[in-house]
C-alpha atoms as a PDB file:
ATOM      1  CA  UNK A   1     104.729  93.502  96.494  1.00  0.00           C
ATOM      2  CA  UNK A   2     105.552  95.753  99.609  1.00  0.00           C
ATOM      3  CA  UNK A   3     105.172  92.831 101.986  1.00  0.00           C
ATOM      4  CA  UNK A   4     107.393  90.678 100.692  1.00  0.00           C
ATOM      5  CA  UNK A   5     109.468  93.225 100.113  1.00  0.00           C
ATOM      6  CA  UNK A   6     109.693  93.893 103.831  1.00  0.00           C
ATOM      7  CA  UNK A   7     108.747  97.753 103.440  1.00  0.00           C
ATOM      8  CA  UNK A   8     106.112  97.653 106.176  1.00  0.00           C
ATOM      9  CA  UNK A   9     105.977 101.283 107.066  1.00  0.00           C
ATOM     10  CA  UNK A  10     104.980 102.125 103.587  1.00  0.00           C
ATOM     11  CA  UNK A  11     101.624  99.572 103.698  1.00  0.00           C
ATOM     12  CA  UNK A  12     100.863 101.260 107.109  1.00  0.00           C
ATOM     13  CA  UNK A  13     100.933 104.448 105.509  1.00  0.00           C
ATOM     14  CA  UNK A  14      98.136 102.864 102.667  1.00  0.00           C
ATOM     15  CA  UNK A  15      96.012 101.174 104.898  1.00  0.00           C
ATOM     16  CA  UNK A  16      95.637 103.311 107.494  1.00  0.00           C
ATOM     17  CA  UNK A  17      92.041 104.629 106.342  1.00  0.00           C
ATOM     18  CA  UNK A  18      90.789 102.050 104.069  1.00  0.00           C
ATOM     19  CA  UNK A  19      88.183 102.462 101.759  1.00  0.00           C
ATOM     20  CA  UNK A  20      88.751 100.157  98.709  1.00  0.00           C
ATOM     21  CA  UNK A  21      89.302  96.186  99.150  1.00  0.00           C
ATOM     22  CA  UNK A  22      90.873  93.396  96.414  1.00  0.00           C
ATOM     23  CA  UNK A  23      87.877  91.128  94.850  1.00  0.00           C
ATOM     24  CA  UNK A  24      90.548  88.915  94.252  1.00  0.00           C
ATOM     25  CA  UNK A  25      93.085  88.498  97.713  1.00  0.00           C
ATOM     26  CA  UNK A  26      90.856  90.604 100.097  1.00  0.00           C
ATOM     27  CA  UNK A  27      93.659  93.634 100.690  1.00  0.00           C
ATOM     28  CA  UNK A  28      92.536  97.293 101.891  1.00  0.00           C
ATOM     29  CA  UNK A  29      93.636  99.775 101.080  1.00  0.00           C
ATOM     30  CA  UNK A  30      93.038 103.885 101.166  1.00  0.00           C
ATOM     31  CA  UNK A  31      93.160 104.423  97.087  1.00  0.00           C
ATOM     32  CA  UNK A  32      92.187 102.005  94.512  1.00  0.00           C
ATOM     33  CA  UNK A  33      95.904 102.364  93.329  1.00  0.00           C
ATOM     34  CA  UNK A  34      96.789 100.149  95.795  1.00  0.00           C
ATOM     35  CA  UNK A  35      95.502  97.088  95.499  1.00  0.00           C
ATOM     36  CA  UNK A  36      94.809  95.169  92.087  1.00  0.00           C
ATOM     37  CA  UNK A  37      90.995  94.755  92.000  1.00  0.00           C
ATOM     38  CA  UNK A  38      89.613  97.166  93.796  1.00  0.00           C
ATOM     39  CA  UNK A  39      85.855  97.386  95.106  1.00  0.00           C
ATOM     40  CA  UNK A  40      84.827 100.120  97.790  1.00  0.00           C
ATOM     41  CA  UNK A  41      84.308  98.703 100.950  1.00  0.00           C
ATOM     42  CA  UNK A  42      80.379  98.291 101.688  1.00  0.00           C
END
C-alpha cells in the first residue's frame, strides 16, 4: 500500500535490514508487521 501510494522513503526505512519475506508476493521487510505473510528469511 506504500508503493502505490508513492511514499517511498517510508518502505526504505522498512526494508533497510530485512529479515522477514511475504509467502505470498515475495516483499522484505525488517518486522513481520510489514508485509502480509511473513516467513523469516532462511
Amino acid at each position: 500500500m506504500l508503493k502505490s501510494a508513492g511514499r517511498s522513503e517510508e518502505i526504505a526505512h522498512i526494508t533497510d535490514h530485512p529479515t522477514v519475506t511475504c509467502f505470498t508476493c515475495g516483499a522484505e521487510a525488517n518486522s513481520g508487521d510489514n508485509v502480509c505473510n511473513p516467513m523469516p528469511i532462511a
